[in-house]
Protein backbone atom coordinates (compact mmCIF):
# COMPACT_ATOMS: atom_id res chain seq x y z
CA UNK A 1 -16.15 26.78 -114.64
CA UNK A 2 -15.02 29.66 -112.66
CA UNK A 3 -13.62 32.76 -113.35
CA UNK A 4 -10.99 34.58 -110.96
CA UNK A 5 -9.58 37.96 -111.19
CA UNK A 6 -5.52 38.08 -111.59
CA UNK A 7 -3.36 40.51 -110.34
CA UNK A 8 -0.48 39.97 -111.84
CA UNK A 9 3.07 42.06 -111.06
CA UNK A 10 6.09 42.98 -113.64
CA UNK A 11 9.26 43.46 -112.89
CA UNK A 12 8.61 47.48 -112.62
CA UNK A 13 5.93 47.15 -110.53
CA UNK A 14 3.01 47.69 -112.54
CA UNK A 15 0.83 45.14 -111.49
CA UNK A 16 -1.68 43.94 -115.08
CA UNK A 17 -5.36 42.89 -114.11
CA UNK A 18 -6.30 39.70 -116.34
CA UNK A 19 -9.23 36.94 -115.36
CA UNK A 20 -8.31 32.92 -115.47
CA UNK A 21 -11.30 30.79 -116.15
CA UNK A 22 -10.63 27.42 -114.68
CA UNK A 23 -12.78 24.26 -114.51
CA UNK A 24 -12.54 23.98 -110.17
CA UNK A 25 -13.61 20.01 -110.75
CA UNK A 26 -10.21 18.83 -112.56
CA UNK A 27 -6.50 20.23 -112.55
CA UNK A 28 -5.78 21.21 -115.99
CA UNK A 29 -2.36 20.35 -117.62
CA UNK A 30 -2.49 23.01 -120.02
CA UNK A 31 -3.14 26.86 -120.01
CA UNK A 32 -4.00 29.27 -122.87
CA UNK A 33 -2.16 32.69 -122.32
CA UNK A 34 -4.32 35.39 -124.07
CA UNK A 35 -2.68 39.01 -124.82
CA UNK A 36 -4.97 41.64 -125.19
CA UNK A 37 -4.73 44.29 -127.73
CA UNK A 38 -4.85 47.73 -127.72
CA UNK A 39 -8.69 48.16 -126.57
CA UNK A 40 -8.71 44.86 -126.06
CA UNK A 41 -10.74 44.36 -123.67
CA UNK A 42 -13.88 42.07 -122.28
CA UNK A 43 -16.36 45.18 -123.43
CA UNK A 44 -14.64 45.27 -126.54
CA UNK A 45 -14.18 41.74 -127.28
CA UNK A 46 -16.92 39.80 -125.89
CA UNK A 47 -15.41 36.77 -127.80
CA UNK A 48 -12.94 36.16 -124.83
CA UNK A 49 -15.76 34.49 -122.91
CA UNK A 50 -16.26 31.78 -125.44
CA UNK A 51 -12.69 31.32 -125.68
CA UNK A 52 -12.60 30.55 -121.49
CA UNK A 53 -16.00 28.96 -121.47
CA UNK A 54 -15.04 26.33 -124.64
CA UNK A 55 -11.46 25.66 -123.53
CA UNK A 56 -12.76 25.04 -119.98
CA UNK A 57 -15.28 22.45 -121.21
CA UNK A 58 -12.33 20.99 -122.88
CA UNK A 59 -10.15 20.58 -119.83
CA UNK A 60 -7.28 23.52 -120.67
CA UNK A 61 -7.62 26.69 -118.63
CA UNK A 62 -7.45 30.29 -120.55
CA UNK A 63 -5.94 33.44 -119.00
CA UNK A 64 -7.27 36.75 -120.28
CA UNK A 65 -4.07 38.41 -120.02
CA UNK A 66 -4.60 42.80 -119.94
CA UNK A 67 -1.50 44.47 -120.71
CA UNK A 68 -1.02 48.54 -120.23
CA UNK A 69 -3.58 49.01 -123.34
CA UNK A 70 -6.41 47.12 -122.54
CA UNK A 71 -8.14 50.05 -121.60
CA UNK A 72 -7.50 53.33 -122.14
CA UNK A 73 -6.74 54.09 -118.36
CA UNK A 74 -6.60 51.41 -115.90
CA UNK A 75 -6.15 52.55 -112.41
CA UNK A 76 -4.08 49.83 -110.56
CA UNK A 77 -1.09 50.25 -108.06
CA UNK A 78 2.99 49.36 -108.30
CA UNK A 79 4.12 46.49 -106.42
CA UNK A 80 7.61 48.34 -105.67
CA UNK A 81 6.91 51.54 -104.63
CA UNK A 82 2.91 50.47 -103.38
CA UNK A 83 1.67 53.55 -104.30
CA UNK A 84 -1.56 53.82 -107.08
CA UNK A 85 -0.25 53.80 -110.43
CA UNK A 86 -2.47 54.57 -113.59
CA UNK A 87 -1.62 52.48 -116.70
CA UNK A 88 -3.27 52.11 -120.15
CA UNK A 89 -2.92 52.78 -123.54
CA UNK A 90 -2.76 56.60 -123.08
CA UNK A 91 1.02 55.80 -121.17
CA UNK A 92 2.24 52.31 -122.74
CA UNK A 93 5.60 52.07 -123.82
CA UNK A 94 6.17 48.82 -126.27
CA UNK A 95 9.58 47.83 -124.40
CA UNK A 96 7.14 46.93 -121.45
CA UNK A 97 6.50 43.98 -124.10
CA UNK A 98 8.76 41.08 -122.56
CA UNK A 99 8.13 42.35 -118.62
CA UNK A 100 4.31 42.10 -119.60
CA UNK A 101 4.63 38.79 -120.82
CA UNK A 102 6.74 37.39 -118.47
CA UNK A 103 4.31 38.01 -115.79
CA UNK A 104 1.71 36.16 -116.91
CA UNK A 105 4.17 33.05 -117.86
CA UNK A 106 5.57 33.70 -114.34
CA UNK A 107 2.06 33.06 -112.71
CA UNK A 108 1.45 29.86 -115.05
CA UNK A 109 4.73 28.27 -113.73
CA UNK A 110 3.59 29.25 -110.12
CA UNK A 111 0.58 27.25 -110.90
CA UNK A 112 2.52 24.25 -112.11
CA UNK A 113 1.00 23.97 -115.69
CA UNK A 114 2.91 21.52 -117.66
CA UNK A 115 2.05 23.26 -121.59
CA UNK A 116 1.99 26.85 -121.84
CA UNK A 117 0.21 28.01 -125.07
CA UNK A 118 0.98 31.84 -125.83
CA UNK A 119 -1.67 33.67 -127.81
CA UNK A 120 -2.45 37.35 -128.56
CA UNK A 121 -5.24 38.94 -130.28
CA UNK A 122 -4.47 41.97 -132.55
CA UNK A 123 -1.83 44.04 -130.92
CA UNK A 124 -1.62 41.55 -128.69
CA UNK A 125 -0.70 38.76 -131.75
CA UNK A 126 2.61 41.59 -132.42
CA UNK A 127 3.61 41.51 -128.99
CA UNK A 128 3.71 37.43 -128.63
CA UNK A 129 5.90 37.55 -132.11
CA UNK A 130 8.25 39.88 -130.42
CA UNK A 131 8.49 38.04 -127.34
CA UNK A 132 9.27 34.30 -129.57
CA UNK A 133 11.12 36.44 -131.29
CA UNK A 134 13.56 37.17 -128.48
CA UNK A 135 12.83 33.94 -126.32
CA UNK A 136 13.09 30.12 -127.43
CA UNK A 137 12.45 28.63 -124.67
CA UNK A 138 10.12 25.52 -125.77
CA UNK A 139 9.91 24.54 -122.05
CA UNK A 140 8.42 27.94 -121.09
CA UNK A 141 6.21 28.54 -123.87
CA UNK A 142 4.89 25.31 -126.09
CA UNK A 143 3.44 26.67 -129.00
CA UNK A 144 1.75 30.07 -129.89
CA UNK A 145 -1.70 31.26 -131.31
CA UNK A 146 -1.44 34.50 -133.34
CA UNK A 147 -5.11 36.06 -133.65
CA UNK A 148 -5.50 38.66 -136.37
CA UNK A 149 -1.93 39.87 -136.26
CA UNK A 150 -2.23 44.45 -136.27
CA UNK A 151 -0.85 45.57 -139.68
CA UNK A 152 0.42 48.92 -138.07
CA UNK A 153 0.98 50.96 -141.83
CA UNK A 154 -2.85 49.91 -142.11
CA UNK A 155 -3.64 51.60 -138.82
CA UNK A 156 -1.24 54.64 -139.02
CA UNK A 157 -1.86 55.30 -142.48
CA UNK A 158 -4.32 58.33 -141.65
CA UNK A 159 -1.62 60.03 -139.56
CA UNK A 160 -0.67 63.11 -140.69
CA UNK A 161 2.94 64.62 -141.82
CA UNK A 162 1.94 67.45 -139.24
CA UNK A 163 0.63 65.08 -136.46
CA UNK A 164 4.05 63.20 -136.93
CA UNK A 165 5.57 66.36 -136.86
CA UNK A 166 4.02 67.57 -133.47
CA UNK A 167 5.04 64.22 -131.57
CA UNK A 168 9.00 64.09 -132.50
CA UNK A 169 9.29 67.45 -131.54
CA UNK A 170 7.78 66.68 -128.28
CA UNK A 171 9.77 64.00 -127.91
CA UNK A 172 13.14 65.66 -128.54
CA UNK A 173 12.77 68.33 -126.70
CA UNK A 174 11.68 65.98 -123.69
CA UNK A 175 8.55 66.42 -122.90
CA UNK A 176 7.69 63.06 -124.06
CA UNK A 177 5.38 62.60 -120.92
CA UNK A 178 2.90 65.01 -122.47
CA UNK A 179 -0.87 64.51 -123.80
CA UNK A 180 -0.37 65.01 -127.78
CA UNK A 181 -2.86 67.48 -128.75
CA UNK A 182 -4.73 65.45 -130.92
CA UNK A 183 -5.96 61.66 -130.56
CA UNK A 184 -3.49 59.32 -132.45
CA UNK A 185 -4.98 57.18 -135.47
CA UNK A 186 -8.20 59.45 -134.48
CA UNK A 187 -9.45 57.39 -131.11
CA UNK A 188 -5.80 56.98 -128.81
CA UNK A 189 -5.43 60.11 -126.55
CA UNK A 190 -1.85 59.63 -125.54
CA UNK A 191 1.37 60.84 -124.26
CA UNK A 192 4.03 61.68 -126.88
CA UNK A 193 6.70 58.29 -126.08
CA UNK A 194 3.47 56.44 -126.73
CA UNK A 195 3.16 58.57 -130.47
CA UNK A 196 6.25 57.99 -130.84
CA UNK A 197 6.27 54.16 -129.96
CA UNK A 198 3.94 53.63 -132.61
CA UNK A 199 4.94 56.04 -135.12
CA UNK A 200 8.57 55.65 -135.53
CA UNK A 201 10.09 52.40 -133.86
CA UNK A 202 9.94 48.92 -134.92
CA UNK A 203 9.28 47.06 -131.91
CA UNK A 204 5.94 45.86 -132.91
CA UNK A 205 5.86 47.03 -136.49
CA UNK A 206 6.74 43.36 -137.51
CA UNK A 207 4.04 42.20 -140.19
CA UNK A 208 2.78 43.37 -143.07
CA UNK A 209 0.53 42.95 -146.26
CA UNK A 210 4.16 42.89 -148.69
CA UNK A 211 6.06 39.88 -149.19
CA UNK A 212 9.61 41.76 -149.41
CA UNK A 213 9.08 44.13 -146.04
CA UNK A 214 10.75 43.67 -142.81
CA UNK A 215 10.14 40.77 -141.28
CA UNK A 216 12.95 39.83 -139.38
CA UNK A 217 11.02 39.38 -135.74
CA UNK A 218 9.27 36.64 -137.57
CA UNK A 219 11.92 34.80 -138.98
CA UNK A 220 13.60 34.57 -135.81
CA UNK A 221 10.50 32.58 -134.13
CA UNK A 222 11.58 28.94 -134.16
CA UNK A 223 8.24 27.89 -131.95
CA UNK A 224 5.58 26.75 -133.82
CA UNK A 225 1.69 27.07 -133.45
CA UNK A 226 -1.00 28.68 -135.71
CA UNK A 227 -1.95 31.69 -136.85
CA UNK A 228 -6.28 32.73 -137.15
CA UNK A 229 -8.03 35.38 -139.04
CA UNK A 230 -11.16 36.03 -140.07
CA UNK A 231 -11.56 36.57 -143.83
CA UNK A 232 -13.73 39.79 -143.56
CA UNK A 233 -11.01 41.64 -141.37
CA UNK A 234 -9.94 45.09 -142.97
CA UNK A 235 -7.27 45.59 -141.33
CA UNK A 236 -5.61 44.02 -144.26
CA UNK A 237 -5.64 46.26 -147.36
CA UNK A 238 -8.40 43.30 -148.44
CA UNK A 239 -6.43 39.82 -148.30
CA UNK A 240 -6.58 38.44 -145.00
CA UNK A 241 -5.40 35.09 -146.06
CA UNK A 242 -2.77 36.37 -147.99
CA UNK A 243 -1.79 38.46 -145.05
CA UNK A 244 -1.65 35.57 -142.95
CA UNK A 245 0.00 33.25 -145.37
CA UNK A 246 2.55 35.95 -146.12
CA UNK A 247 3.45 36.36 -142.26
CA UNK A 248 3.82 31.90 -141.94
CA UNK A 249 5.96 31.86 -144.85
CA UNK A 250 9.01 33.93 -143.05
CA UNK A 251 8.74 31.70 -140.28
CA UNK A 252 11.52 29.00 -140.36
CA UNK A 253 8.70 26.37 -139.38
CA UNK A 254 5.94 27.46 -141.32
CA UNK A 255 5.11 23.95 -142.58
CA UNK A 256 4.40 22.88 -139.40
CA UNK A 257 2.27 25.65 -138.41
CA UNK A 258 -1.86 25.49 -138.94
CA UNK A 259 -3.44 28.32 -140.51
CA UNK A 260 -7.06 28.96 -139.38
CA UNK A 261 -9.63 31.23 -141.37
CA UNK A 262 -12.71 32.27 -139.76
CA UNK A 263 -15.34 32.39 -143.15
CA UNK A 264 -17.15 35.77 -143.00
CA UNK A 265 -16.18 37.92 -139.88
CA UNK A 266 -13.78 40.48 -139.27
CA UNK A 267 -10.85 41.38 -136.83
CA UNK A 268 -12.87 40.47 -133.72
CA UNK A 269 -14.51 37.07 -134.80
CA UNK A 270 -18.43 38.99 -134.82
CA UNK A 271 -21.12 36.67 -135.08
CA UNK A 272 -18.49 33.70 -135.08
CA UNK A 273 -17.32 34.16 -131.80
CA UNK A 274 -18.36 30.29 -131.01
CA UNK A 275 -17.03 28.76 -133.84
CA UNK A 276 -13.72 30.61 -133.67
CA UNK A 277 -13.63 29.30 -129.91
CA UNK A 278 -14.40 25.43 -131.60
CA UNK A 279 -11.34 25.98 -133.80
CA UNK A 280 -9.15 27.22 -131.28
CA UNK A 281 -9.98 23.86 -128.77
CA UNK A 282 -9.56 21.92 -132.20
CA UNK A 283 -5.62 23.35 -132.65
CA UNK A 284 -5.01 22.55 -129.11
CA UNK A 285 -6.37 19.43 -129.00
CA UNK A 286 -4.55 18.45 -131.86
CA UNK A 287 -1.03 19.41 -129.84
C-alpha cells in the first residue's frame, strides 16, 4: 500500500489537499471518497488510516478527501489566480459544498475508477447528503457511506442569543469577512459568513434527533448505501440508533440501505477504529 498526497482543484480555484492510499500491485475498480469534517483531520481522526490500510488489503482504494475545514487554517494556493490562498474552517462557506465534492469525483473519473463510493464523516456525512441531495447521478456516484451524520442544534445549542446577535449584525452591515469576537460553539475562531453559515441557513442543517423536523435534503436522495454510528456518540441527545434510524426512514430507499452500529465508541470510532474499518470493507464488499 502506498499513500500519495492529492492536490486537488475546484472550480474557484481553491485547490483541497487529501491523501489516496492505493495498493501499487493491482488496479483497483473501486474507490472510497472520504469527506472530512469540520476538524476532521488525520491528527484528529487517526481512524482514517485503518480505513485506507483495510480497504487497500481488500483491493478498493480510499481517498481522504480535506475540504476548507479540515483544519482550522490550511495554507494552499488558487489554481486561477496562482497566488497563495489560505482556506479552513475559520473562512468556509457551505455553498463551496458541491465545488468541493466535485473535485474529488472529478479526480476519480480522471483515474478511470469504474464504482465511486461517496462517504463523509461528521460534517462531512451532511455535506455528501446535500450533494445526493442535489445530484442523482448513479453513474458518478454508486452508493454512499454516511459516518456519524453532525446534528447541528446539538452542536449550536450553547450559542448564545447575544453571540447570534453579534454575527447578523456583522453580516448585514457587510463586514461579513471579519473575525467574530468570540470562538463559535466555544473552539471555531471564524469570520462572520462562516457564523452565519452555521447559525442561520439550512444548507447542512439537514438531520436531526425529531422524527417531524426538516428533512427534505434527505428525502430527495434516491442513491442508496449505509449509514454508521457508534452507539456511545453524544452528539445525539443520547439515541444514536434512533438518530440514525430516524435519518434512513426519510429516505425513499431506506429498505435497501444497511445500517451499521459500532457497540461502545463514540463519534470518532475510539478504540474501534479497526473494527469500524472491518465493517466498512464488509458493506462494500457486499455491493
Amino acid at each position: 500500500m502506498s499513500a500519495y498526497r492529492l492536490d486537488v482543484p475546484t472550480k474557484r480555484g481553491s485547490v483541497l489537499n487529501g491523501v489516496l492510499f492505493r495498493n501499487d500491485d493491482a488496479k483497483a475498480d473501486t474507490v472510497m471518497i472520504a469527506i472530512t469534517g469540520i476538524h476532521g483531520n488525520f491528527y484528529s481522526n487517526p481512524f482514517y488510516y485503518n480505513f485506507g490500510e483495510t480497504l487497500n488489503a481488500g483491493g478498493i482504494d480510499f481517498v481522504y478527501a480535506q475540504t476548507n475545514d479540515a483544519f482550522n487554517r490550511i495554507e494552499t494556493f488558487n489554481s486561477i489566480t496562482k497566488q497563495p490562498e489560505t482556506i479552513g474552517s475559520f473562512n468556509e462557506r457551505f455553498s463551496y459544498t458541491d465545488e468541493d465534492i466535485d473535485a474529488y469525483l472529478d479526480f476519480a473519473e480522471e483515474q478511470g475508477y469504474r464504482k465511486i463510493i461517496l462517504a463523509g464523516h461528521s460534517l462531512g456525512a451532511n455535506k455528501v447528503i446535500y450533494y445526493l441531495s442535489r445530484h442523482h447521478d448513479t453513474k458518478r456516484v454508486s452508493h454512499f457511506l454516511l459516518l456519524s451524520p453532525a446534528n447541528l442544534e446539538w452542536l449550536l445549542n450553547g450559542v448564545t442569543e447575544r453571540e447570534k446577535s453579534i454575527v447578523r449584525s456583522m453580516a448585514d452591515e457587510g463586514r461579513g469577512n471579519e473575525m467574530i469576537p468570540f470562538q463559535l460553539m466555544g473552539w471555531v475562531p471564524c469570520i462572520a459568513y462562516t457564523a452565519y453559515d452555521w447559525l442561520f441557513t439550512d444548507t447542512l442543517n439537514n438531520v436531526h434527533v425529531e422524527a417531524d423536523k426538516n428533512f427534505s435534503q434527505v428525502s430527495k436522495i434516491t442513491h442508496t448505501g449505509a449509514l454508521l454510528i457508534g452507539t456511545f456518540d453524544n452528539f445525539t441527545y443520547g439515541n444514536p440508533s434512533g438518530f440514525l434510524s430516524n435519518i434512513n426512514s426519510h429516505m425513499p430507499k431506506a429498505s435497501e440501505n444497511k445500517l451499521i452500529f459500532i457497540e461502545r465508541t463514540g463519534h470518532t470510532y475510539q478504540r474501534k477504529e479497526q473494527e469500524t474499518a472491518d465493517r466498512i470493507l464488509d458493506f462494500v464488499r457486499g455491493l
